[in-house]
C-alpha atoms as a PDB file:
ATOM      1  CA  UNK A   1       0.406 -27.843   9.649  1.00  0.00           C
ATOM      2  CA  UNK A   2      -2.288 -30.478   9.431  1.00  0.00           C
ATOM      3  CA  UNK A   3      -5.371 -31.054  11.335  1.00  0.00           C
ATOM      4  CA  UNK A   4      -6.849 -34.873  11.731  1.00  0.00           C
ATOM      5  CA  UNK A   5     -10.129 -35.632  11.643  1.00  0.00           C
ATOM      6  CA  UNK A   6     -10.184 -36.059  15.084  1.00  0.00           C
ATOM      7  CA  UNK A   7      -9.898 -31.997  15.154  1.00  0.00           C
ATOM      8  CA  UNK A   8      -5.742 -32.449  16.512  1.00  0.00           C
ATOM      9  CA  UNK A   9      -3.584 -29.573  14.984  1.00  0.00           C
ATOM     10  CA  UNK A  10       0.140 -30.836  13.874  1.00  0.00           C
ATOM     11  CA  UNK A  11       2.615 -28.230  13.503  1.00  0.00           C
ATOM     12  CA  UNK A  12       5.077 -29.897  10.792  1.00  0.00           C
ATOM     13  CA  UNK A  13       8.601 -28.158  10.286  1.00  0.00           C
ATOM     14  CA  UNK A  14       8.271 -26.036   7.183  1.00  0.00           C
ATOM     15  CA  UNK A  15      11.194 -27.110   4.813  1.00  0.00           C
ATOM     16  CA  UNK A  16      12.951 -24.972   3.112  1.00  0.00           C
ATOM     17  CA  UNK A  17      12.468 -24.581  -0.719  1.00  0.00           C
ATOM     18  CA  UNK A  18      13.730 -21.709  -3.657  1.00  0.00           C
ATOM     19  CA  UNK A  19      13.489 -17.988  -2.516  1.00  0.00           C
ATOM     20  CA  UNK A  20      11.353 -16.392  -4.597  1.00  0.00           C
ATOM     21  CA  UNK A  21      12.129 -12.451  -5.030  1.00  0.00           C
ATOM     22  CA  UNK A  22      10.284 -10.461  -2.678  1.00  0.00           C
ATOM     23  CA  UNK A  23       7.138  -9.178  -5.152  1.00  0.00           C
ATOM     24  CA  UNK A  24       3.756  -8.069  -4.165  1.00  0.00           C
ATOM     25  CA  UNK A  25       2.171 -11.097  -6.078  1.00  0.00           C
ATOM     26  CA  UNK A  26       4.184 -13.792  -4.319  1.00  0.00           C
ATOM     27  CA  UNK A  27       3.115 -12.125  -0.828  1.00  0.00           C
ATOM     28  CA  UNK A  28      -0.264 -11.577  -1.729  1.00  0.00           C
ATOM     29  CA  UNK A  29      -0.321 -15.290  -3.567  1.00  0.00           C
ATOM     30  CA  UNK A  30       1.057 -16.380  -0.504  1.00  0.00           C
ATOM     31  CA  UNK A  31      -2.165 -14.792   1.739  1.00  0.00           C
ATOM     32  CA  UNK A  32      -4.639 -16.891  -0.776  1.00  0.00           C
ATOM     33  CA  UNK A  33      -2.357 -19.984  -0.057  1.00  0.00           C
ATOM     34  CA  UNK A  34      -2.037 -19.476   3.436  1.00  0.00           C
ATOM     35  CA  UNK A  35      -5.406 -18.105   4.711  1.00  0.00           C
ATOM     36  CA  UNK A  36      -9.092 -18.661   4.879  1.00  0.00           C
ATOM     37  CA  UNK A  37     -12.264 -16.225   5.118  1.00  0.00           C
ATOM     38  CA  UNK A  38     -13.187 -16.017   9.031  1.00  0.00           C
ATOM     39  CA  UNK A  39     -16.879 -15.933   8.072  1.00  0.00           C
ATOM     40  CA  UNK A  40     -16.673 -18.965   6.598  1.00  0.00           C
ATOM     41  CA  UNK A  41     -14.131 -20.536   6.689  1.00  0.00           C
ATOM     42  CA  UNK A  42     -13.650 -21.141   2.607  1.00  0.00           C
ATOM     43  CA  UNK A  43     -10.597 -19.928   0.708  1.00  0.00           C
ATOM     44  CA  UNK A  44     -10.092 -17.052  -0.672  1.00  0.00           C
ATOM     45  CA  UNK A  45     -10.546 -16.108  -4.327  1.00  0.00           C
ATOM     46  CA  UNK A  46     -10.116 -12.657  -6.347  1.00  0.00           C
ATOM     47  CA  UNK A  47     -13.734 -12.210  -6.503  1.00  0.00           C
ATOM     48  CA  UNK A  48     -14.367 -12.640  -2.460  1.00  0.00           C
ATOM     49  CA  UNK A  49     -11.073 -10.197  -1.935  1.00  0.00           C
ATOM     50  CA  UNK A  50     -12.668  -7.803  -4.026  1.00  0.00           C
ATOM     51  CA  UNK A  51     -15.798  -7.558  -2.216  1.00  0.00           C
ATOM     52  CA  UNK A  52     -13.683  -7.259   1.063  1.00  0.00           C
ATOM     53  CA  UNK A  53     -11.754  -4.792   0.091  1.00  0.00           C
ATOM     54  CA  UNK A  54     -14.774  -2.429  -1.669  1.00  0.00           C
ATOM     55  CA  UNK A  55     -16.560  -3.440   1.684  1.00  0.00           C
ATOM     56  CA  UNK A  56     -13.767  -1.851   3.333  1.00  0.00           C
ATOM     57  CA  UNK A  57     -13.928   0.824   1.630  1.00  0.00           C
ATOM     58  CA  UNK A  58     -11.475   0.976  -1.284  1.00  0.00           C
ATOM     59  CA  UNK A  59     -13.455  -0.132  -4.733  1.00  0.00           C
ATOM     60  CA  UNK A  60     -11.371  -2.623  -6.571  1.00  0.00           C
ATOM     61  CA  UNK A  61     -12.770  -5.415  -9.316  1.00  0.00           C
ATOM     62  CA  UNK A  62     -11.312  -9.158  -9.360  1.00  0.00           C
ATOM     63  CA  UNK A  63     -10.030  -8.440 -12.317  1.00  0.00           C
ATOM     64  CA  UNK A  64      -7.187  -6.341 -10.822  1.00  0.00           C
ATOM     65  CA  UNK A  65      -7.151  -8.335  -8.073  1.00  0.00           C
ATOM     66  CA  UNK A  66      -6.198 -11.299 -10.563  1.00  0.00           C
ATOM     67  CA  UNK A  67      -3.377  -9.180 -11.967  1.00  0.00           C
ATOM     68  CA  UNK A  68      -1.816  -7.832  -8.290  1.00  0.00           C
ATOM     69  CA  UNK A  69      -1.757 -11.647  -7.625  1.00  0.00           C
ATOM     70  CA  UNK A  70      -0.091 -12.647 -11.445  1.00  0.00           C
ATOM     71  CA  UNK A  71       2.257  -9.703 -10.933  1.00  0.00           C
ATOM     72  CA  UNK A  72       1.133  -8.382 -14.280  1.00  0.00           C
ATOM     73  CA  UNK A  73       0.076  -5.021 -11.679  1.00  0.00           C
ATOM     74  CA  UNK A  74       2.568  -3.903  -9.308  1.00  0.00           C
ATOM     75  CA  UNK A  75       1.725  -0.772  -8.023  1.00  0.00           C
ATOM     76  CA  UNK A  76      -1.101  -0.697  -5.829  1.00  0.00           C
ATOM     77  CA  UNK A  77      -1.735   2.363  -4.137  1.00  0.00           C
ATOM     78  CA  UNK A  78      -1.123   2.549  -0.298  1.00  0.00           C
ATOM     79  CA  UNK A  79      -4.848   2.130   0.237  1.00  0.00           C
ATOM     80  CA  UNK A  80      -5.971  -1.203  -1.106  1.00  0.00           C
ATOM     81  CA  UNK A  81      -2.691  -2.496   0.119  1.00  0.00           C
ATOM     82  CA  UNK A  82      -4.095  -1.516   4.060  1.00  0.00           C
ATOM     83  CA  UNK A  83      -7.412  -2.917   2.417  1.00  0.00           C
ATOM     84  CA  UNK A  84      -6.051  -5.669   1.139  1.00  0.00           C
ATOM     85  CA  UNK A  85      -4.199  -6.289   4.449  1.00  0.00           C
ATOM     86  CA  UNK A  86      -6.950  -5.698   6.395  1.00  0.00           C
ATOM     87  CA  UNK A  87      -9.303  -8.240   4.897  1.00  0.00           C
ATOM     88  CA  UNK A  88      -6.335 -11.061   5.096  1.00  0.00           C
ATOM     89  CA  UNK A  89      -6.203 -10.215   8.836  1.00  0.00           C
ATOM     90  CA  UNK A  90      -2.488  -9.288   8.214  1.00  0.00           C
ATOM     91  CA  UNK A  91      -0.048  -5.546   9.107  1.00  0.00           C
ATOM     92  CA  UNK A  92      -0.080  -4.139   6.529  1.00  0.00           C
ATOM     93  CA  UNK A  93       3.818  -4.253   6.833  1.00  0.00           C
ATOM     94  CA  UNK A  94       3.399  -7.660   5.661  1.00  0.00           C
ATOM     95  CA  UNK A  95       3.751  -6.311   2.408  1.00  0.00           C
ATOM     96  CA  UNK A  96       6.733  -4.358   2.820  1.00  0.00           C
ATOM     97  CA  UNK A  97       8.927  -6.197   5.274  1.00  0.00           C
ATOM     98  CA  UNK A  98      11.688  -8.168   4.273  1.00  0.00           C
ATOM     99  CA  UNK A  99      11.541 -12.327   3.673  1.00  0.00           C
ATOM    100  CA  UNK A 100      12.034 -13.069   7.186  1.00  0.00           C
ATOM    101  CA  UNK A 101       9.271 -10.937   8.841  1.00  0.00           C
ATOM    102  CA  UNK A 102       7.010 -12.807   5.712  1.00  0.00           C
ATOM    103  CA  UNK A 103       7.529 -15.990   6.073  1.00  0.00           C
ATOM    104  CA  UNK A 104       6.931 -15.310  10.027  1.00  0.00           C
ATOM    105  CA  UNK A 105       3.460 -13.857   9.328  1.00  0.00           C
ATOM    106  CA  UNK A 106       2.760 -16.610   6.988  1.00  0.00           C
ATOM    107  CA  UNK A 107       3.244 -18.967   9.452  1.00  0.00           C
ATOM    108  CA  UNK A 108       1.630 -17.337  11.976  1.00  0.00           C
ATOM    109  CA  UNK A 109      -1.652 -16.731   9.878  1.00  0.00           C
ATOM    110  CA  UNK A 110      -1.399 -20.758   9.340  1.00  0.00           C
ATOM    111  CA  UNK A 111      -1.376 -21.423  12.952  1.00  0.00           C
ATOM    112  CA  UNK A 112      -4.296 -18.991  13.333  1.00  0.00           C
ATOM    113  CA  UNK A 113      -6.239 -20.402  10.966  1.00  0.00           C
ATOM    114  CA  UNK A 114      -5.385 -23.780  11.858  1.00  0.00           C
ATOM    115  CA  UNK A 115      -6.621 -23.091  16.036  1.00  0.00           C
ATOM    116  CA  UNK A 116      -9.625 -22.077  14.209  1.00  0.00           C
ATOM    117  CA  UNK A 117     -10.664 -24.570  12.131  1.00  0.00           C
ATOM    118  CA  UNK A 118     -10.151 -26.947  14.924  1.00  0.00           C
ATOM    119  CA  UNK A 119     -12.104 -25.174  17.086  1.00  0.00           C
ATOM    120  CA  UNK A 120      -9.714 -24.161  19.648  1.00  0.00           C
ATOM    121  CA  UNK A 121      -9.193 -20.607  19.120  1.00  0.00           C
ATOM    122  CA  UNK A 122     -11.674 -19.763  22.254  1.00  0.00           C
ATOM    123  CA  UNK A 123      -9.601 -21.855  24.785  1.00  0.00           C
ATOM    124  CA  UNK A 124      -6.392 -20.596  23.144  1.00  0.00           C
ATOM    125  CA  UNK A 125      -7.632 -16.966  24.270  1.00  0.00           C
ATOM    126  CA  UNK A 126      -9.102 -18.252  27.885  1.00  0.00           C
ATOM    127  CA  UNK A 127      -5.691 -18.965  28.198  1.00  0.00           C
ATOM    128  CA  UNK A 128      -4.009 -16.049  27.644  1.00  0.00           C
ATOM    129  CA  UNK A 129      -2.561 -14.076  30.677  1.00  0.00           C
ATOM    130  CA  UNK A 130      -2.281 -17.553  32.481  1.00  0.00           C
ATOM    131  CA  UNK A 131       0.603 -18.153  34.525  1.00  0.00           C
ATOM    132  CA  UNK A 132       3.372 -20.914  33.668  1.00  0.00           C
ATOM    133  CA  UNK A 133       2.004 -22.909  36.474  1.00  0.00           C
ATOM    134  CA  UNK A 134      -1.727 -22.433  35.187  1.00  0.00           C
ATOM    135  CA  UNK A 135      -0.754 -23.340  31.965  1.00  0.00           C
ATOM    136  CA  UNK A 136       0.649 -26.169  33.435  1.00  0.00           C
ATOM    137  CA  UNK A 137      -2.335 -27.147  34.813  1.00  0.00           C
ATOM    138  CA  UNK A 138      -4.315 -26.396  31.971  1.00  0.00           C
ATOM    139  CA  UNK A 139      -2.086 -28.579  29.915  1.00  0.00           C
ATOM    140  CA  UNK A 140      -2.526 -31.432  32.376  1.00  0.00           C
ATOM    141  CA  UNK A 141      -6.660 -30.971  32.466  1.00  0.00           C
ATOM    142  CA  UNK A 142      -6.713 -31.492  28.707  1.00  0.00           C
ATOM    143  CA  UNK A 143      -4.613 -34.440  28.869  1.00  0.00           C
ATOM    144  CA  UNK A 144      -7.204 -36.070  31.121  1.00  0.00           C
ATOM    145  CA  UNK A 145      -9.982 -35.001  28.883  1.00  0.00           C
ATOM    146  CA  UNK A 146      -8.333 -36.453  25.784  1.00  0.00           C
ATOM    147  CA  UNK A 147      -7.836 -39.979  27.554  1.00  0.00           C
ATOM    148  CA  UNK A 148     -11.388 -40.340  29.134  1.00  0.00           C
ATOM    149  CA  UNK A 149     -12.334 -39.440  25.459  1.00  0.00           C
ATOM    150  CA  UNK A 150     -10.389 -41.848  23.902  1.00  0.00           C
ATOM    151  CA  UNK A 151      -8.296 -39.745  22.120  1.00  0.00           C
ATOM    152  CA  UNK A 152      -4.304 -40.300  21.775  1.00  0.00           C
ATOM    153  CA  UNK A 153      -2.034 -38.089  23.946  1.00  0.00           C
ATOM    154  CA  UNK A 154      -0.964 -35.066  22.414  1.00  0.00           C
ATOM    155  CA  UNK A 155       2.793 -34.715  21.122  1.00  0.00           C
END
């Protein structure tokens, strides 16, 4: 997924590339890779996380954070994972669900992130709850808005 300076989102086709085993530090790498702080919008890093997760409610230190994420920790109690999951924005089944549910709620979290960096999110919710034939419509009103702006017709 990319977004254009002129604020368009592009969903690409992810490609497919090695499996990784299923670990706790490829999923939770995969959350730094994936996500960005709603605040603020800036990545993620093992210090922020850690003063999420305390903030939360579950005291951790970057330093452990760092070694969940290098794999060189791989126990985490059941509480900073919900912590941990919590802060990403994620279920906490994330963790635990097989590569197919994973990769879906990677990809989702992109396209989440991606509405909101473009600014979108808000209409995105208007819109839920419309009807097909609102949608429609809706679909059809931003069409006209892009071309009296000058922009190029969505794909």
């Amino acid at each position: 997924m990319t977004i254009r300076a002129d604020g368009e989102v592009k969903v690409m086709a992810r490609t497919a590339g090695p499996r990784l085993p299923e670990t706790f530090a490829r999923k939770l790498s995969a959350l730094f890779a994936s996500t960005v702080r709603t605040a603020t919008g800036d990545p993620w890093t093992n210090t922020t996380l850690a003063e999420a997760v305390t903030e939360i409610g579950v005291p951790v230190v970057q330093s452990y954070i760092s070694q969940l994420r290098h794999g060189k920790r791989t126990n985490p109690s059941a509480d900073l994972v919900g912590a941990i999951a919590s802060a990403f924005g994620v279920p906490v089944g994330y963790f635990y669900d097989g590569e197919e549910a994973t990769q879906r709620q990677i990809d989702e979290q992109r396209t989440v992130n991606a509405l909101r960096a473009a600014g979108v999110e808000n209409v995105a919710w208007r819109a839920s709850g419309i009807s097909a034939q609102g949608l429609e419509q809706l679909a059809k009103l931003a069409d006209y808005i892009r071309a009296m702006e000058g922009l190029p017709p969505a794909e």
